[in-house]
C-alpha atoms as a PDB file:
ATOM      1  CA  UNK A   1      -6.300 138.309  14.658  1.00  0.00           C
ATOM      2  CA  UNK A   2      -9.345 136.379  13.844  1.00  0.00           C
ATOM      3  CA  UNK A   3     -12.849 138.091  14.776  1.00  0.00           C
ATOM      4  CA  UNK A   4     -16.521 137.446  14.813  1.00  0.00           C
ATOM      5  CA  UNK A   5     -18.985 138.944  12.493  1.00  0.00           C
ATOM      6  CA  UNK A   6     -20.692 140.514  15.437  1.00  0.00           C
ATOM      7  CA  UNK A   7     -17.043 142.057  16.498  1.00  0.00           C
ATOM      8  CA  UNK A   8     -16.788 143.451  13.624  1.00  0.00           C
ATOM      9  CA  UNK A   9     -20.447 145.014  13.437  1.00  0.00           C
ATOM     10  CA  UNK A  10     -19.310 146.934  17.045  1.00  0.00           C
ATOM     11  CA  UNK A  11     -15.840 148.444  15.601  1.00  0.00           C
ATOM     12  CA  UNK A  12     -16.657 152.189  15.135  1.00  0.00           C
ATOM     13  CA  UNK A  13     -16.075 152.133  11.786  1.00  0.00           C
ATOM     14  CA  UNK A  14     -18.704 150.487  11.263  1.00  0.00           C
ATOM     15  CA  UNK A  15     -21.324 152.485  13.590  1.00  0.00           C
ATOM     16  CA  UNK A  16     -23.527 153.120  10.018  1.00  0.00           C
ATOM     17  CA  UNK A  17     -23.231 149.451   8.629  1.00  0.00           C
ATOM     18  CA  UNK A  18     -26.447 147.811   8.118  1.00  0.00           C
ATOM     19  CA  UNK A  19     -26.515 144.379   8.413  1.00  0.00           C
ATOM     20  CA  UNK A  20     -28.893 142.824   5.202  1.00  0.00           C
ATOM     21  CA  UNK A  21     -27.881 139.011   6.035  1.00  0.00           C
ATOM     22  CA  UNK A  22     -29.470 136.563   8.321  1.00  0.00           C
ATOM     23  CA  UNK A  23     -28.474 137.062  11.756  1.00  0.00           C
ATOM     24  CA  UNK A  24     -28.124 133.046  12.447  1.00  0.00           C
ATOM     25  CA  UNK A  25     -24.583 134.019  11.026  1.00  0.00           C
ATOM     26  CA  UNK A  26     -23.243 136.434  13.523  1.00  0.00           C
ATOM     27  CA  UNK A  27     -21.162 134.167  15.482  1.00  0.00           C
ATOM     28  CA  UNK A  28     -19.274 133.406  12.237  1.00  0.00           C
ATOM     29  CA  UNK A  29     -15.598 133.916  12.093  1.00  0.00           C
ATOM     30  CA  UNK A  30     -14.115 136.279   9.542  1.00  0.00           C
ATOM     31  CA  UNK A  31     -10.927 134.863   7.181  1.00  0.00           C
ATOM     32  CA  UNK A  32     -11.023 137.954   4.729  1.00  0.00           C
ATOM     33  CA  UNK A  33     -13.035 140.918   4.047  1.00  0.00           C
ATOM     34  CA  UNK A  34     -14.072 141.397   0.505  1.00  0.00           C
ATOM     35  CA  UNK A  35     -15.574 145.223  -0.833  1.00  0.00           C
ATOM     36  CA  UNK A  36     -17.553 144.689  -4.407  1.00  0.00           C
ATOM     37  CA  UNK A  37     -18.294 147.431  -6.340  1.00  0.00           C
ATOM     38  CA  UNK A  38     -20.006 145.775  -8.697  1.00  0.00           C
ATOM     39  CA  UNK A  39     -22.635 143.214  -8.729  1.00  0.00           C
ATOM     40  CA  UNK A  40     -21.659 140.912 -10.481  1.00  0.00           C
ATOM     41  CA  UNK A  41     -18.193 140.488  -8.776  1.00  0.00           C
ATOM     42  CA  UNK A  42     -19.566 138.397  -5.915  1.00  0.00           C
ATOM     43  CA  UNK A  43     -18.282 135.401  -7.790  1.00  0.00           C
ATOM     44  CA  UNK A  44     -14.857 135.955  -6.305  1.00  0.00           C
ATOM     45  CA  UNK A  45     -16.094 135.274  -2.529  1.00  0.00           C
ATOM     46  CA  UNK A  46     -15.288 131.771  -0.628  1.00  0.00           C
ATOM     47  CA  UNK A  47     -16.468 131.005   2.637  1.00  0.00           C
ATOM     48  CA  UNK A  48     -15.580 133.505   5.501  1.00  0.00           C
ATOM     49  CA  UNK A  49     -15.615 136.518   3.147  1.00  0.00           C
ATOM     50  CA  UNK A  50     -17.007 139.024   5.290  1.00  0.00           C
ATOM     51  CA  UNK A  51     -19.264 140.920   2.243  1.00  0.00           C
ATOM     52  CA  UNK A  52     -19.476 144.571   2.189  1.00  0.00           C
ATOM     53  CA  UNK A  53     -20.678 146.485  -0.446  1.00  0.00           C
ATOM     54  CA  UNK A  54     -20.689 149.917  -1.054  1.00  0.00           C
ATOM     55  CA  UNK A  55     -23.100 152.391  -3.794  1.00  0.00           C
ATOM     56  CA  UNK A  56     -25.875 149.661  -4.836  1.00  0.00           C
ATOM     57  CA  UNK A  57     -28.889 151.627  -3.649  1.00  0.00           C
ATOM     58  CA  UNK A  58     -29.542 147.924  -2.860  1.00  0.00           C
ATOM     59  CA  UNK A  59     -31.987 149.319   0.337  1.00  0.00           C
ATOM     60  CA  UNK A  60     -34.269 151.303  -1.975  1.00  0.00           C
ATOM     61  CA  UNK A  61     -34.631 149.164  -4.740  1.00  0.00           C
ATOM     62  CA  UNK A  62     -36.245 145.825  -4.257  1.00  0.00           C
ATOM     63  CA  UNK A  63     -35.027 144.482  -7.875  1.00  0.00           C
ATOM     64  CA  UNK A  64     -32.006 144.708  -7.205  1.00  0.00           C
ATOM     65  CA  UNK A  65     -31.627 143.622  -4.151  1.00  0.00           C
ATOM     66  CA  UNK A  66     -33.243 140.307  -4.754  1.00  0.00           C
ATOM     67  CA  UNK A  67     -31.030 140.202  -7.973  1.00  0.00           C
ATOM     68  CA  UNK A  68     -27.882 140.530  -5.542  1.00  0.00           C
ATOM     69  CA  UNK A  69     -29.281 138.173  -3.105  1.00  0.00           C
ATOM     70  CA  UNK A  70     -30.222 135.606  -5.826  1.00  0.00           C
ATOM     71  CA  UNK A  71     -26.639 135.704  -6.814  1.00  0.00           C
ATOM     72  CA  UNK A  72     -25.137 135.006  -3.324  1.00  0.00           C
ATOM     73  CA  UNK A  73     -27.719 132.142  -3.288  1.00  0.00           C
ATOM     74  CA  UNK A  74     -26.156 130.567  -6.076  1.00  0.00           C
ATOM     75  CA  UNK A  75     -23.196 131.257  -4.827  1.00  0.00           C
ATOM     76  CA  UNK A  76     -22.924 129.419  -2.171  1.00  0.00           C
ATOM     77  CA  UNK A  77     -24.126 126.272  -3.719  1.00  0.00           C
ATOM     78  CA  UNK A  78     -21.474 125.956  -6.060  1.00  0.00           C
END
């Protein structure tokens, strides 16, 4: 069963999930569900990953969250 990114965003389990992506993506489906660890894993995603990460500290520190978001920039141009 296929579901939106918003769905998902509403399932309980994720009541403390904090959305850092554009919202313009929300009615996006979901094919697969991808956890990283570790920064520079994101290479690994295609399109309809839902992304989440876990441990980055990515909220508090602006370095690397631009670092992380630079990454899924190039990503998605390959």
């Amino acid at each position: 069963m296929a579901i939106r990114i918003y769905e998902a965003l509403q399932l309980p389990i994720m009541k403390q999930t904090k959305l850092t992506a554009e919202k313009k993506g929300l009615q996006n489906w979901i094919k697969w569900v991808t956890i990283v660890e570790v920064i520079e894993d994101i290479y690994r995603l295609q399109d309809g990953e839902f992304l989440i990460t876990t441990g980055f500290g990515l909220g508090e520190n602006t370095e690397k969250r631009k670092e992380f978001e630079k990454l899924l920039s190039a990503h998605n141009r390959l």
